[in-house]
Protein backbone atom coordinates (compact mmCIF):
# COMPACT_ATOMS: atom_id res chain seq x y z
CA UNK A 1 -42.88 -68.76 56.64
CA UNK A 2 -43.79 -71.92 58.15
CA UNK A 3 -46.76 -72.18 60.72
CA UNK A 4 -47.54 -75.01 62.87
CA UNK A 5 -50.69 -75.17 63.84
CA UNK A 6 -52.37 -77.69 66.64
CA UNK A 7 -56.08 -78.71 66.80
CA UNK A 8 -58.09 -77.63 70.00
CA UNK A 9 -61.31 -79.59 70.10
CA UNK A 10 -64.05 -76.38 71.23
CA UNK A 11 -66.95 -78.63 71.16
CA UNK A 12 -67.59 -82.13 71.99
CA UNK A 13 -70.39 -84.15 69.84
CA UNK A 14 -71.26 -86.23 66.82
CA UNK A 15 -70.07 -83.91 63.58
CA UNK A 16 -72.39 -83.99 60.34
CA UNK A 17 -70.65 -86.11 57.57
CA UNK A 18 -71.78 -83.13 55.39
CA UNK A 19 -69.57 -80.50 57.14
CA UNK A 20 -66.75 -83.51 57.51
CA UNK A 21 -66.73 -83.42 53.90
CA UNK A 22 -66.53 -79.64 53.49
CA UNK A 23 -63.71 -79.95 56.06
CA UNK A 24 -61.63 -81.95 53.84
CA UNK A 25 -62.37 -80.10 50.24
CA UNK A 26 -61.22 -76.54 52.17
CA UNK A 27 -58.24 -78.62 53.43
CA UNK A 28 -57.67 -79.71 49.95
CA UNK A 29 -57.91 -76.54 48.10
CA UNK A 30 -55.74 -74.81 50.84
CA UNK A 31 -53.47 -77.50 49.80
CA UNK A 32 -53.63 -77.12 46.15
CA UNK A 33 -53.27 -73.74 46.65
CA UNK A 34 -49.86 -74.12 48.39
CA UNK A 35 -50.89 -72.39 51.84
CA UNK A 36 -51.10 -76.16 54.11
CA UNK A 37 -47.64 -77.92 52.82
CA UNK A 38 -48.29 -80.95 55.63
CA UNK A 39 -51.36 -81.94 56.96
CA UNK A 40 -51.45 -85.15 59.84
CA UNK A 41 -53.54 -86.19 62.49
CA UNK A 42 -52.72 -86.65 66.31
CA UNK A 43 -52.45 -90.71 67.01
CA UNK A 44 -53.44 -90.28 70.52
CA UNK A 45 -56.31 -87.85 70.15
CA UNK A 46 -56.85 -87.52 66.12
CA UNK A 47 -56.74 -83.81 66.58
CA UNK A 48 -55.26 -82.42 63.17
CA UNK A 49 -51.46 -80.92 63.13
CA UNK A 50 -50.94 -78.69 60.54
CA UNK A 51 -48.24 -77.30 58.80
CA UNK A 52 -48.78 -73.95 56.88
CA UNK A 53 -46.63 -72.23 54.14
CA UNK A 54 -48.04 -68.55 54.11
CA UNK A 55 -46.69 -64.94 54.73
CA UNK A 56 -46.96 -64.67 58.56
CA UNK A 57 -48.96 -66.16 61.47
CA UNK A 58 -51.83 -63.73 61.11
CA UNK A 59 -51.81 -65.23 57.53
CA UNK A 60 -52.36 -68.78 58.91
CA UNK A 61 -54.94 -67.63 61.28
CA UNK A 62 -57.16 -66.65 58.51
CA UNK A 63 -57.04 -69.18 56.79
CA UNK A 64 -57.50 -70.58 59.48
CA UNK A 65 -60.99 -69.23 60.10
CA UNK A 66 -62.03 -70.39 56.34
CA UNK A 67 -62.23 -73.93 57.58
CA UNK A 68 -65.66 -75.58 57.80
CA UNK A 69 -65.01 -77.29 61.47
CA UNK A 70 -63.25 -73.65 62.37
CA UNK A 71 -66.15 -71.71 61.83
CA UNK A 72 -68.89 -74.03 63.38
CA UNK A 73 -67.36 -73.63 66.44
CA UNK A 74 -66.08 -77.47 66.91
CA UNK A 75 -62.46 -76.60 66.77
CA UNK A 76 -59.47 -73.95 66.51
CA UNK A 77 -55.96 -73.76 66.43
CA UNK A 78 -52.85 -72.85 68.63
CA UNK A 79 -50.75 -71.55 66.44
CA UNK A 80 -46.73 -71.32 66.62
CA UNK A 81 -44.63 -69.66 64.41
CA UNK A 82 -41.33 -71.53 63.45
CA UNK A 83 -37.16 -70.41 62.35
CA UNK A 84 -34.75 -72.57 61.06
CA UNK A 85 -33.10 -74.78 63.65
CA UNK A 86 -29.60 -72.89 64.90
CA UNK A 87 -28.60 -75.86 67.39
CA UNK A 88 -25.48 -76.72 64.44
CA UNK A 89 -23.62 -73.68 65.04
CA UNK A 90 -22.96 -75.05 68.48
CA UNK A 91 -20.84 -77.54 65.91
CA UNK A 92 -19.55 -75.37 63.50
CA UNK A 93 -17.05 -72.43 63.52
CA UNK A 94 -18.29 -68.87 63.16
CA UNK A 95 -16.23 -66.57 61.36
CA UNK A 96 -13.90 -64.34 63.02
């Protein structure tokens, strides 16, 4: 199943480069390990859009919770769960 999920900034302030940097080997590894299939960031706001591959949306939301920026209390994530767009059978004939 395929989870979007939006940055919410928690916390204003200057972040560590430290915990930057163990932001972005989690975000690796979760992408390694197949779980984030798209990663981007916001070009108005540079909050991070993410796109998970995992079981279910309480999946994504702890893995969620394993990130660096997550757990420090500088960030979280809405989270929306997403189908496969039905907008061509509008187009298409349905079977009798």
């Amino acid at each position: 199943m395929r989870i979007l999920a939006i940055e919410v900034e928690k916390m204003k302030g200057r972040i560590e480069k430290s915990l930057l940097e163990e932001e972005a080997i989690r975000v690796y590894e979760l992408y390694k390990k197949g779980k984030i299939r798209e990663i981007y960031f916001n070009k108005q706001d540079h909050t991070a859009i993410i796109l998970f591959e995992v079981k279910d949306i309480h999946e994504a939301g702890n893995v969620i919770k394993t990130l660096p920026l997550v757990k420090s209390k500088y960030i979280d994530f809405k989270l929306m769960e997403l189908i496969p767009y039905s907008g061509y059978d509008r187009i298409f004939k349905q079977p009798a």
